[in-house]
PDB file of N, CA and C in Angstrom:
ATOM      1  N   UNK A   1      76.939 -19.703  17.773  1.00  0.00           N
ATOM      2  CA  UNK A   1      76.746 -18.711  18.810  1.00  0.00           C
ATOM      3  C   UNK A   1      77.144 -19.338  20.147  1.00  0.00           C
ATOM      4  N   UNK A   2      78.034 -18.602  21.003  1.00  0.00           N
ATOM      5  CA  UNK A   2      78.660 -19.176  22.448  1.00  0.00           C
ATOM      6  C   UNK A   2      77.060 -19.171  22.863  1.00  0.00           C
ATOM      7  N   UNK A   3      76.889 -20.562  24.087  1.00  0.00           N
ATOM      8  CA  UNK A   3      75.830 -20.663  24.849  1.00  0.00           C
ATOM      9  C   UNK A   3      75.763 -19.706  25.803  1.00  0.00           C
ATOM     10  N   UNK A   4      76.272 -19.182  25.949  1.00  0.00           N
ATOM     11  CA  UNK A   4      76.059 -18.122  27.257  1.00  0.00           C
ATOM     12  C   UNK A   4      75.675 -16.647  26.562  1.00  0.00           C
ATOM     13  N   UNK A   5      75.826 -16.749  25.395  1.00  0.00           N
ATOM     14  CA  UNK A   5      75.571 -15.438  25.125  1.00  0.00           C
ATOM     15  C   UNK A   5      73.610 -15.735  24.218  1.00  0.00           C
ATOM     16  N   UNK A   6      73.505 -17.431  23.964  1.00  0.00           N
ATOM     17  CA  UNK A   6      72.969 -17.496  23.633  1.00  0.00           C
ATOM     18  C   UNK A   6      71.407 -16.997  24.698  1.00  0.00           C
ATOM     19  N   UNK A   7      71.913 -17.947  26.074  1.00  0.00           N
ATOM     20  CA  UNK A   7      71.345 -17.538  27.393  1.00  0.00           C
ATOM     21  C   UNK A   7      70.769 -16.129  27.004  1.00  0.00           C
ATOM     22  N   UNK A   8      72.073 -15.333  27.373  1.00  0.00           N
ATOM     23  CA  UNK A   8      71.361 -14.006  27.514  1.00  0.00           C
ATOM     24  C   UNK A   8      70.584 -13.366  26.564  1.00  0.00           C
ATOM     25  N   UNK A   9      70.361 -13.751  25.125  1.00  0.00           N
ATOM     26  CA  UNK A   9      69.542 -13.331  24.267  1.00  0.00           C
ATOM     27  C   UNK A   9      68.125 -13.735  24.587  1.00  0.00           C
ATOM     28  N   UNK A  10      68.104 -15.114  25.081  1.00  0.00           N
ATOM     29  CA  UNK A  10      66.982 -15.666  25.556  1.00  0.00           C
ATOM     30  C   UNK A  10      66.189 -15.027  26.593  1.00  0.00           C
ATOM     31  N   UNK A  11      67.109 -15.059  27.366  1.00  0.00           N
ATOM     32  CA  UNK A  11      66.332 -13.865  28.576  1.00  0.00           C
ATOM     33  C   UNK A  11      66.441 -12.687  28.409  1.00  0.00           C
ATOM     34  N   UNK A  12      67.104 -12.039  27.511  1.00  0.00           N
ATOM     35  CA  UNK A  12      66.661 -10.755  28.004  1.00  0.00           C
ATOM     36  C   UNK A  12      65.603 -10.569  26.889  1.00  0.00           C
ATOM     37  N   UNK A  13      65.053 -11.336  25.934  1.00  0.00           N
ATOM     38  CA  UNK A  13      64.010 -11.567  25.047  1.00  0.00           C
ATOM     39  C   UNK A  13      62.623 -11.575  25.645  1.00  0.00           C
ATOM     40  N   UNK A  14      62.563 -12.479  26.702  1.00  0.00           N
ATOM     41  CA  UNK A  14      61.748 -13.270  27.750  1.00  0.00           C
ATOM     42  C   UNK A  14      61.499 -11.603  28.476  1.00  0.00           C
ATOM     43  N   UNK A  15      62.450 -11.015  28.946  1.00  0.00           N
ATOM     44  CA  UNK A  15      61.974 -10.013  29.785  1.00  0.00           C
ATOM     45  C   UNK A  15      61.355  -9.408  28.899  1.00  0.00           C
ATOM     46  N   UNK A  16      62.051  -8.601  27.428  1.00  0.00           N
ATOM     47  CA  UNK A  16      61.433  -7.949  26.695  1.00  0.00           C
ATOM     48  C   UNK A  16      59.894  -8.192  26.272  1.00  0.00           C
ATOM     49  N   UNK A  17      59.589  -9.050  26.432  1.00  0.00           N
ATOM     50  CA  UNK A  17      58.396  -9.511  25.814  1.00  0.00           C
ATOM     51  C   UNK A  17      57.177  -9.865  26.981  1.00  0.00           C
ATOM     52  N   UNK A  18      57.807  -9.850  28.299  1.00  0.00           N
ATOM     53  CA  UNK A  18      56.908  -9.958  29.582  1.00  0.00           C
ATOM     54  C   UNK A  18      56.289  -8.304  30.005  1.00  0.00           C
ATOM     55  N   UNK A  19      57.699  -7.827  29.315  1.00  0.00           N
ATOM     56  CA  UNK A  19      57.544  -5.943  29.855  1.00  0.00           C
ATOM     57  C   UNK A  19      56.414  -5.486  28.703  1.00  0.00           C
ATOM     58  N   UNK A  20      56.191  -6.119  27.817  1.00  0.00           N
ATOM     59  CA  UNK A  20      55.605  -5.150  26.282  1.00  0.00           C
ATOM     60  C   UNK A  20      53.826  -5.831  26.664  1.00  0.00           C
ATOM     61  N   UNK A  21      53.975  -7.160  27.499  1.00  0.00           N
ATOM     62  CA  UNK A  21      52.542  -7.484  26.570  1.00  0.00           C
ATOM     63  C   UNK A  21      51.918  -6.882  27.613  1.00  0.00           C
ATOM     64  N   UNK A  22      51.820  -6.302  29.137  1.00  0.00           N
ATOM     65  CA  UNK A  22      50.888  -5.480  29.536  1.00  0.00           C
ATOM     66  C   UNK A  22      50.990  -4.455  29.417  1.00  0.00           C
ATOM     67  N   UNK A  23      51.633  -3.562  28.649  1.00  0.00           N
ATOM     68  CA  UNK A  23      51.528  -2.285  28.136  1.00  0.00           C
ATOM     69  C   UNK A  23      50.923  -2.333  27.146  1.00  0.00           C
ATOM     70  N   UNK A  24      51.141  -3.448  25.882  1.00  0.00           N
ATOM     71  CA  UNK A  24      50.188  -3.399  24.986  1.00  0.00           C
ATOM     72  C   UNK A  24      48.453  -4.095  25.294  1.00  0.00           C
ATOM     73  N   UNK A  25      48.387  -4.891  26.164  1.00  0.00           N
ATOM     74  CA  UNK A  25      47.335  -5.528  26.696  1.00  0.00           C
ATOM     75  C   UNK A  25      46.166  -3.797  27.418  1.00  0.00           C
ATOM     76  N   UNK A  26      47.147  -3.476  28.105  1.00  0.00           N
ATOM     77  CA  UNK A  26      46.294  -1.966  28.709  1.00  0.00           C
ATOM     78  C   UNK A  26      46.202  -0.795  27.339  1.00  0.00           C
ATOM     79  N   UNK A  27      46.616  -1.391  26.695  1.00  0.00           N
ATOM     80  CA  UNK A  27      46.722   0.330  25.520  1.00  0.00           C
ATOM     81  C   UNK A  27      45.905  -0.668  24.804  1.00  0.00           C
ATOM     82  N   UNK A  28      45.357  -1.547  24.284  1.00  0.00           N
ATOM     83  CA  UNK A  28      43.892  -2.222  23.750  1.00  0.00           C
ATOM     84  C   UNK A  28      42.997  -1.979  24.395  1.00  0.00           C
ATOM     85  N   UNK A  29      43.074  -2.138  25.942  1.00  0.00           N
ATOM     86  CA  UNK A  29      41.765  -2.367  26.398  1.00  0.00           C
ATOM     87  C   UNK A  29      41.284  -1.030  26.426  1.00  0.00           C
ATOM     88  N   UNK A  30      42.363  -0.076  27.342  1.00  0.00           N
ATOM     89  CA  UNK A  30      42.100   1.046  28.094  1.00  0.00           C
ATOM     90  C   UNK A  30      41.339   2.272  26.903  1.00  0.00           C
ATOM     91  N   UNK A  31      42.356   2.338  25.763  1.00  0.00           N
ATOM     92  CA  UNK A  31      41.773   3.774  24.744  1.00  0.00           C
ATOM     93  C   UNK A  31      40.138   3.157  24.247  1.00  0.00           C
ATOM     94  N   UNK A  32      39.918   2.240  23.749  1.00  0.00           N
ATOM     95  CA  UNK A  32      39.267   2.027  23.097  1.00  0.00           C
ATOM     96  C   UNK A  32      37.656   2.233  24.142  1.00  0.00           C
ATOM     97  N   UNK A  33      38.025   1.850  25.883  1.00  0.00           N
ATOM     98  CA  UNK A  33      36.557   2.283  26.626  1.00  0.00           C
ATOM     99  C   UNK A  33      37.082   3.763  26.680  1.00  0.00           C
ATOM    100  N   UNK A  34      38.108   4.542  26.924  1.00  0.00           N
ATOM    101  CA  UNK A  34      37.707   5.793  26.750  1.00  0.00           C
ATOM    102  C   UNK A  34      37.496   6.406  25.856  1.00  0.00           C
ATOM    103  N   UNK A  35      37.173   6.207  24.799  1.00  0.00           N
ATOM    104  CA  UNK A  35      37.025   6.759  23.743  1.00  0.00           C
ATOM    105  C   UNK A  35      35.461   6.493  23.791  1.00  0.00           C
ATOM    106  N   UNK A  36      34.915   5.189  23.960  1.00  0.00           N
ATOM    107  CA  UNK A  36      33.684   4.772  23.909  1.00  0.00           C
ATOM    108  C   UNK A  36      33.580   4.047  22.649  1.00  0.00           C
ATOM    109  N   UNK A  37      34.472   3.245  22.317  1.00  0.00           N
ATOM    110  CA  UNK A  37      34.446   2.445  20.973  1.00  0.00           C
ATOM    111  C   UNK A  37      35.639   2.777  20.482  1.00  0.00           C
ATOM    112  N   UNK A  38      35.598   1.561  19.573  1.00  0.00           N
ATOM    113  CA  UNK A  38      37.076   1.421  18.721  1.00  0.00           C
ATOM    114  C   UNK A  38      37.435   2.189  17.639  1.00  0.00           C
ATOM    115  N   UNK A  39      38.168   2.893  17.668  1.00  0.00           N
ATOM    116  CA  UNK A  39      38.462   4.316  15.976  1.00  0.00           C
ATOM    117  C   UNK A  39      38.318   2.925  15.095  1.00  0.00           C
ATOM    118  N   UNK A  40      37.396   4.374  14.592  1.00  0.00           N
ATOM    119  CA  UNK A  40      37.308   3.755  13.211  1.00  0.00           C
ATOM    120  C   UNK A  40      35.778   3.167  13.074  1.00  0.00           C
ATOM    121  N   UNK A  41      35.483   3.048  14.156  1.00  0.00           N
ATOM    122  CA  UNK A  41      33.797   3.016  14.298  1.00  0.00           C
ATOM    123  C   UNK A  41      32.763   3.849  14.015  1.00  0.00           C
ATOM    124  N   UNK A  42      31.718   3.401  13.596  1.00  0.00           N
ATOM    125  CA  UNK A  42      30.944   4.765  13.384  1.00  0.00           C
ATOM    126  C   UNK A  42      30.216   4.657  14.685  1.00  0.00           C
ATOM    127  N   UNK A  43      29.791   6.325  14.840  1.00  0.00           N
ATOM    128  CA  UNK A  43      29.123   6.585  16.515  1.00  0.00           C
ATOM    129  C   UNK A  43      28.174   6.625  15.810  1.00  0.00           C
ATOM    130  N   UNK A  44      27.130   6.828  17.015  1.00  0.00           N
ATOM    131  CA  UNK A  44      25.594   6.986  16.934  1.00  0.00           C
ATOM    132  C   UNK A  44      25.558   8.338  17.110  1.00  0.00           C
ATOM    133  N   UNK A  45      24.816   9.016  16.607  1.00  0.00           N
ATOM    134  CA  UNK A  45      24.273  10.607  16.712  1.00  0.00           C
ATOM    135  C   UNK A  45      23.670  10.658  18.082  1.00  0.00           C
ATOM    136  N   UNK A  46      24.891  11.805  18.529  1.00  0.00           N
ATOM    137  CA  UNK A  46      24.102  12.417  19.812  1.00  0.00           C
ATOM    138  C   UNK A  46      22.602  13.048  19.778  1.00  0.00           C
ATOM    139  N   UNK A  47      21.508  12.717  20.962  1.00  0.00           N
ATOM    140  CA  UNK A  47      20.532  12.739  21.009  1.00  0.00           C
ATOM    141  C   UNK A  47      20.117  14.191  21.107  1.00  0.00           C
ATOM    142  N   UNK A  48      19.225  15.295  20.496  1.00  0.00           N
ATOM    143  CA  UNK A  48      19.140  16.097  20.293  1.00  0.00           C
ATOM    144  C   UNK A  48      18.435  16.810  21.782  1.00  0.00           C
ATOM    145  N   UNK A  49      17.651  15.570  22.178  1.00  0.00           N
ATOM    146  CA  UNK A  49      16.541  15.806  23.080  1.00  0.00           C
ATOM    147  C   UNK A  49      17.501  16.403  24.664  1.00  0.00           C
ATOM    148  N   UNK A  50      18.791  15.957  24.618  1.00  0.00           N
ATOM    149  CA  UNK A  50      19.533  15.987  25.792  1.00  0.00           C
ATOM    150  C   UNK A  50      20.059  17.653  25.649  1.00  0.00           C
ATOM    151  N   UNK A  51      19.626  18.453  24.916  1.00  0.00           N
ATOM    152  CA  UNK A  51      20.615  19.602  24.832  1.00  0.00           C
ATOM    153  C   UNK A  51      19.896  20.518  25.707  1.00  0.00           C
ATOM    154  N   UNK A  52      20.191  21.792  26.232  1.00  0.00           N
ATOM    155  CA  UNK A  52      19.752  22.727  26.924  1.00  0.00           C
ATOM    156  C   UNK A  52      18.994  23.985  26.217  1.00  0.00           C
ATOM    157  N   UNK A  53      17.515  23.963  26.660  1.00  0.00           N
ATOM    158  CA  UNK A  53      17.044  24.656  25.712  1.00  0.00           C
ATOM    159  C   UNK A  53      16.587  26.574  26.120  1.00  0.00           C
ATOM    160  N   UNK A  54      18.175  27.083  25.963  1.00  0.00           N
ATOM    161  CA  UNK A  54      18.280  28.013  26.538  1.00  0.00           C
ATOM    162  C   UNK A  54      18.523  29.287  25.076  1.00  0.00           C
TER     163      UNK A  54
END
């Protein structure tokens, strides 16, 4: 492989992989507190006592 082309595989690898890990770093952290836990978890039963007794 010519070195210069090797270069550019290298970097544009380097970018690829600088651009992905805080998109994937925020799409771990972020769904899983809005959701309020990780799929695939079991929830706790909403509390009955909180409902409106209309």
């Amino acid at each position: 492989m010519n070195s210069s082309l090797r270069l550019f595989v290298s970097q544009y690898l380097g970018v690829v992989a600088a651009t992905l890990a805080p998109v994937i770093l925020m799409a771990f952290l972020s769904i899983p507190f809005s959701l309020g836990g990780h799929p695939g978890d079991v929830r706790l039963a909403a509390s009955t006592a909180a409902q409106h007794m209309t």
